[in-house]
N, C-alpha and C. Protein backbone atom coordinates (compact mmCIF):
# COMPACT_ATOMS: atom_id res chain seq x y z
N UNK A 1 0.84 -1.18 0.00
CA UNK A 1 0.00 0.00 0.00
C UNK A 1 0.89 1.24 0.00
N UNK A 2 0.76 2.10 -0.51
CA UNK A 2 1.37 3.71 -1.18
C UNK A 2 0.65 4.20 0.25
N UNK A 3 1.87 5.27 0.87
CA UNK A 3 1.18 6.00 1.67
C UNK A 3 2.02 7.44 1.28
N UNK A 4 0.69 8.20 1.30
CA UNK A 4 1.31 9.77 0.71
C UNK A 4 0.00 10.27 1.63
N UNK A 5 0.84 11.98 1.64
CA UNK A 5 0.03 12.85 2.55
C UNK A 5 -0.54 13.86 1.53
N UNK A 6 -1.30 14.34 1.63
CA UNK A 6 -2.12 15.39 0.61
C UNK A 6 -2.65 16.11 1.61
N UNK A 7 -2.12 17.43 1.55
CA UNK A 7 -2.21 19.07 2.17
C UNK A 7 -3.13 19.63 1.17
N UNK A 8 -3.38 19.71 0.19
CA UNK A 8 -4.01 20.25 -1.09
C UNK A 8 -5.71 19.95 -1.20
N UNK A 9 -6.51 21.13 -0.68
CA UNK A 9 -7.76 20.99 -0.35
C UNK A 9 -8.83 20.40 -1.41
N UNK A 10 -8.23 20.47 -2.58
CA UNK A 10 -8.71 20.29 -3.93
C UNK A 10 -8.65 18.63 -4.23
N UNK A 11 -7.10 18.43 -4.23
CA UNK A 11 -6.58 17.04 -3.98
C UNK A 11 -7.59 16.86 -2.87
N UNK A 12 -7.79 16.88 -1.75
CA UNK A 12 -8.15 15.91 -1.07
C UNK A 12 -9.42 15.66 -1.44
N UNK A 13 -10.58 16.88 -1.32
CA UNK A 13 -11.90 16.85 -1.91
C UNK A 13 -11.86 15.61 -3.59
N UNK A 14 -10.98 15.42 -4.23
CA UNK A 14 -10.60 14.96 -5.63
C UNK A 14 -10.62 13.42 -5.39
N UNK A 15 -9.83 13.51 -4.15
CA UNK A 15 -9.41 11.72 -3.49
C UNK A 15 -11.17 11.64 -2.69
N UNK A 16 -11.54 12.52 -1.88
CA UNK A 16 -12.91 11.63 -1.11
C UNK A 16 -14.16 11.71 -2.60
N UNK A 17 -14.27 12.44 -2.90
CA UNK A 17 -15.21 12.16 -3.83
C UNK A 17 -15.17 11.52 -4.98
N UNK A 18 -14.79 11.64 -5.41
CA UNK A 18 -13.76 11.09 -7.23
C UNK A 18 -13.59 9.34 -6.87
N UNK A 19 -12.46 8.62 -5.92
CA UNK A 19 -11.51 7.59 -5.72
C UNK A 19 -12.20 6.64 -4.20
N UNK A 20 -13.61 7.94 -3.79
CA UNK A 20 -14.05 7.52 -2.28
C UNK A 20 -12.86 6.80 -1.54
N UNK A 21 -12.17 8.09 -0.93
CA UNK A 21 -10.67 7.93 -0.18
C UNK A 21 -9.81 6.67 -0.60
N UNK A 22 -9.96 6.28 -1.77
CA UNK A 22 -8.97 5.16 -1.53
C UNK A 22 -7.67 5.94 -2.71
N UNK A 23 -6.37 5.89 -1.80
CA UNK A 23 -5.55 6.65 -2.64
C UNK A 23 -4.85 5.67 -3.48
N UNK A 24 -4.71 4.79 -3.50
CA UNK A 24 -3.97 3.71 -3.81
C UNK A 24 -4.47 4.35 -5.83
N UNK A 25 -5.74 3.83 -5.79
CA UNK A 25 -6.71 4.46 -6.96
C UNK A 25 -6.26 5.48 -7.88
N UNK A 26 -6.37 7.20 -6.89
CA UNK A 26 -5.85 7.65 -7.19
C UNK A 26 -4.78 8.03 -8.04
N UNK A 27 -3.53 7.10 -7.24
CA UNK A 27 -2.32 7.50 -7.48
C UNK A 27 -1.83 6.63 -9.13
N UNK A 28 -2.84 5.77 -9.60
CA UNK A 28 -2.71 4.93 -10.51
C UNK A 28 -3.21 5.79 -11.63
N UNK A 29 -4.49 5.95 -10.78
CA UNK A 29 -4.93 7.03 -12.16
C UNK A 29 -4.02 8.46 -12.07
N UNK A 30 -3.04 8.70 -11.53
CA UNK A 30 -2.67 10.04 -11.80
C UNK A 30 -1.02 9.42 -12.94
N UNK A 31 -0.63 7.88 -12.67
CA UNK A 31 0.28 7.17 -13.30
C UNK A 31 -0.13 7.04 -14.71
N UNK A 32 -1.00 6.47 -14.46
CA UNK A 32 -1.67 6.52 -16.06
C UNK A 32 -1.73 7.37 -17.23
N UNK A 33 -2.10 8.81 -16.46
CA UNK A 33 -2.16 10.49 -17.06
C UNK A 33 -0.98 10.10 -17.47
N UNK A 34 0.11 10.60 -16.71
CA UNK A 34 1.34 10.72 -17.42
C UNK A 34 2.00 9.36 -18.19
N UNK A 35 1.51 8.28 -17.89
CA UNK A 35 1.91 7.13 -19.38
C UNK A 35 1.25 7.38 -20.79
N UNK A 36 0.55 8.09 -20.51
CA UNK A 36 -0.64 8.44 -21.90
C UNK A 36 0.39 9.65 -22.54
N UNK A 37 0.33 10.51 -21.35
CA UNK A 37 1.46 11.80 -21.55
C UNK A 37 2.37 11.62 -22.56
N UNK A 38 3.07 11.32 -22.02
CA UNK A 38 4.21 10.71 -22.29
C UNK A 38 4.07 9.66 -23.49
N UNK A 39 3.24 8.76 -23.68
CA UNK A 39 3.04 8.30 -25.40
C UNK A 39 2.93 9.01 -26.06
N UNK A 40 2.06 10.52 -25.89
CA UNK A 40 1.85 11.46 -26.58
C UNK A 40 2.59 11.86 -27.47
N UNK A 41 3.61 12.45 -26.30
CA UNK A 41 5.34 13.70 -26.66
C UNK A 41 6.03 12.43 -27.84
N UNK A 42 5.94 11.47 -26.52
CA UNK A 42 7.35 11.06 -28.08
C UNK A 42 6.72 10.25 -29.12
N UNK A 43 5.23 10.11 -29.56
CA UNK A 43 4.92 9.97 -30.86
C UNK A 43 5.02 11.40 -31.22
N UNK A 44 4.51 12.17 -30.85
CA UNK A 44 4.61 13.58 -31.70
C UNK A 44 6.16 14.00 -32.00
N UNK A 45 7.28 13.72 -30.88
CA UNK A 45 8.52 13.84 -30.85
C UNK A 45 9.40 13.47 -32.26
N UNK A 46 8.50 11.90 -32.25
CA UNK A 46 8.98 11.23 -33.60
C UNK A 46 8.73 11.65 -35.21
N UNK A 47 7.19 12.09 -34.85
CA UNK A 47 6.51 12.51 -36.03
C UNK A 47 7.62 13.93 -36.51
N UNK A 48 8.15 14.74 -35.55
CA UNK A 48 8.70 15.97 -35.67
C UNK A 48 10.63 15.93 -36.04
N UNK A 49 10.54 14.73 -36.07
CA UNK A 49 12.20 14.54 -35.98
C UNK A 49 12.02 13.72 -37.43
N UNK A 50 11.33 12.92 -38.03
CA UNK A 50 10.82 12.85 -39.08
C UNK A 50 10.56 13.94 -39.93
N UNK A 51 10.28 14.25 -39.53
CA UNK A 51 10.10 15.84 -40.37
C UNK A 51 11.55 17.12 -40.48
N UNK A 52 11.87 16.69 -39.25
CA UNK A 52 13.50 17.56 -39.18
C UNK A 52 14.48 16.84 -40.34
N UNK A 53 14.01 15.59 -40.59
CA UNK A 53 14.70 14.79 -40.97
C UNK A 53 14.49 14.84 -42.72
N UNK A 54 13.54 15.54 -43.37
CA UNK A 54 12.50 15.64 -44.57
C UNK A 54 12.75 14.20 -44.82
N UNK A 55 11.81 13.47 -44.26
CA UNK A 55 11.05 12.00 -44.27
C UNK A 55 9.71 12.51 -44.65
N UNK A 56 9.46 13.83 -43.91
CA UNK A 56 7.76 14.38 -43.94
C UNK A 56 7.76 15.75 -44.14
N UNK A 57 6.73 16.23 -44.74
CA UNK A 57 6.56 17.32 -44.77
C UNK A 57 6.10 17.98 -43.50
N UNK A 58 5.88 19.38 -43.65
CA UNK A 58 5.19 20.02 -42.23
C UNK A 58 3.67 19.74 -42.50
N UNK A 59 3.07 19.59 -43.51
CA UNK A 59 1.59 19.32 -44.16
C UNK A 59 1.57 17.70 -43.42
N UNK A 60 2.30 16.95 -44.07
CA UNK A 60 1.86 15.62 -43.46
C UNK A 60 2.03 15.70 -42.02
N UNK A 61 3.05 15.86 -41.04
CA UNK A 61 3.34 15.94 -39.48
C UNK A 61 1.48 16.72 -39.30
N UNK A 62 1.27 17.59 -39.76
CA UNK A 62 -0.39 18.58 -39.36
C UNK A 62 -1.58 17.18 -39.67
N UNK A 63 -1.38 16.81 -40.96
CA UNK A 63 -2.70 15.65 -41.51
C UNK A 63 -2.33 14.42 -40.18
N UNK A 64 -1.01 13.95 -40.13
CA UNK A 64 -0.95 12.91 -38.79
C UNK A 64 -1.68 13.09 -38.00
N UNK A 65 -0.84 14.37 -37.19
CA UNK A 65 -1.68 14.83 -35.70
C UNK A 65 -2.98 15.36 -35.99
N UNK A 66 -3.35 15.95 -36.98
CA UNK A 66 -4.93 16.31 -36.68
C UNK A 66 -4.82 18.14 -36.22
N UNK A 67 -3.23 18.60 -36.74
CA UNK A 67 -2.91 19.84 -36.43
C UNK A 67 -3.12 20.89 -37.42
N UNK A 68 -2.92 22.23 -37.33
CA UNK A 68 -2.48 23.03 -38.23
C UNK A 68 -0.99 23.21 -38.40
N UNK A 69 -0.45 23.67 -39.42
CA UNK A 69 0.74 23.76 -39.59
C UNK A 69 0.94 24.78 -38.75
N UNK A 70 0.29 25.95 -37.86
CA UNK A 70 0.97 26.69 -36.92
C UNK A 70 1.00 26.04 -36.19
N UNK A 71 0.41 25.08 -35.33
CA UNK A 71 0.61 24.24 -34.39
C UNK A 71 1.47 23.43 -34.26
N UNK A 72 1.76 22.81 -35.75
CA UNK A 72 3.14 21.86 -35.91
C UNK A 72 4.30 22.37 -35.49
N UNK A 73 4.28 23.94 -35.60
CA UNK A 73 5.07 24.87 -35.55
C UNK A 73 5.39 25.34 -34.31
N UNK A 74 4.80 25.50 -33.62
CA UNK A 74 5.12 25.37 -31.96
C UNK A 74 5.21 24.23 -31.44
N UNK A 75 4.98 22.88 -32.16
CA UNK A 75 5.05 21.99 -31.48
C UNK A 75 7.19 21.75 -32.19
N UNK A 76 7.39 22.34 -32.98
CA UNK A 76 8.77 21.93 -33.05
C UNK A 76 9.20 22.70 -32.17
N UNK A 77 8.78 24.03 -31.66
CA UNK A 77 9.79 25.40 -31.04
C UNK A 77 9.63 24.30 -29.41
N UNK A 78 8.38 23.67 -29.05
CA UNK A 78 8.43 22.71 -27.61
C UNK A 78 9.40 22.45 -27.65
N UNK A 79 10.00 20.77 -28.57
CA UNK A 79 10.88 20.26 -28.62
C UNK A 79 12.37 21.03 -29.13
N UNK A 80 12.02 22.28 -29.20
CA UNK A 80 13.31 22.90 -29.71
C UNK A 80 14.11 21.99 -30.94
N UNK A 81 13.38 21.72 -31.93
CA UNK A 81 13.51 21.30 -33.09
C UNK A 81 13.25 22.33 -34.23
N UNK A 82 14.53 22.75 -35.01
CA UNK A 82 14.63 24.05 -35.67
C UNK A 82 12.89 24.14 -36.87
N UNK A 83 12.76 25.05 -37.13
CA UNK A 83 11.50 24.83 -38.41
C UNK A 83 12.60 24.44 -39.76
N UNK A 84 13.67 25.51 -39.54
CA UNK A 84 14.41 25.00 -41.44
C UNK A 84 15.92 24.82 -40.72
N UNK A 85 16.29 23.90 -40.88
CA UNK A 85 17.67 23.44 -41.36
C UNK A 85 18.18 24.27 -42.44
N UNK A 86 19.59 25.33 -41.45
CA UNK A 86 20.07 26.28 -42.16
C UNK A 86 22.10 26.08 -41.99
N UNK A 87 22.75 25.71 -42.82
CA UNK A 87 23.92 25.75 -42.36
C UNK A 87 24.40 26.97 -43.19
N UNK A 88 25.67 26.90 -42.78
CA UNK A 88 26.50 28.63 -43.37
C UNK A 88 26.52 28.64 -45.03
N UNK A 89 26.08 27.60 -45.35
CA UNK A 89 26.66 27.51 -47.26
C UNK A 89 25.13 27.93 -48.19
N UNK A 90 24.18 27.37 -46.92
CA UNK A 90 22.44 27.62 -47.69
C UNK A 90 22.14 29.09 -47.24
N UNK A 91 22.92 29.30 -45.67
CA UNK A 91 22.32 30.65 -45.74
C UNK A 91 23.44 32.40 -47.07
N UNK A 92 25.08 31.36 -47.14
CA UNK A 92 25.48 32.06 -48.05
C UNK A 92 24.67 32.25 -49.21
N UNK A 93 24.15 30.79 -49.71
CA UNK A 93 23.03 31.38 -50.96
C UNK A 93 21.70 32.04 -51.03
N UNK A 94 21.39 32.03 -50.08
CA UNK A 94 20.20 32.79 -49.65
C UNK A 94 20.51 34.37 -49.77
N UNK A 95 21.38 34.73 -49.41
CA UNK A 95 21.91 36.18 -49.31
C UNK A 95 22.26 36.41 -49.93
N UNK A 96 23.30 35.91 -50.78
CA UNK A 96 23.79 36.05 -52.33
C UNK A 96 21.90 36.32 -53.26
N UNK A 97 21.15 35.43 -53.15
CA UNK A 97 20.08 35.78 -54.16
C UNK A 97 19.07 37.12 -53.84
N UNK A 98 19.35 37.79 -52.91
CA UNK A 98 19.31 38.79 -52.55
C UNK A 98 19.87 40.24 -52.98
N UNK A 99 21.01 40.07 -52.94
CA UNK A 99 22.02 40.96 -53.36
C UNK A 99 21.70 41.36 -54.74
């Protein structure tokens, strides 16, 4: 048996009504949240490193998840996964076609 203390008036009201005091319950279902969580990130993680990777477009990573491409788009800045792959030779030509 899990024994934890809960100070948190919300939590506790959450545990007697919700789990009818049994924390054991609780604490499974709060395990669970974050296993789901956590499947979440790193399918999306994958879907986005796939895409860092141009395996995928930013259109397909959006049609996967069920996103918009602005959303895809903060979902790379989460993972701090760049939007464009830029090294010094693409951004020399970039500036050169400028000039």
């Amino acid at each position: 048996m899990t024994s934890i203390q809960i100070r948190d008036p919300f939590i506790t009201t959450l545990i007697e009504t919700q789990f009818h005091n049994d924390k054991d319950k609780f604490i499974e279902m709060i395990k669970g949240l974050f296993t789901r969580q956590t499947k979440i990130e790193t399918y999306e993680y994958n879907l986005l490193k796939a895409y860092s990777h141009g395996e995928l477009s930013l259109g397909q990573v959006a049609t996967i998840l069920d996103l918009t491409k602005l959303e895809v788009m903060d979902l790379l800045e989460k993972y701090d996964i760049p939007y464009v792959e830029a090294d010094e030779e693409y951004m020399q030509q970039e500036f050169n076609a400028f000039s």
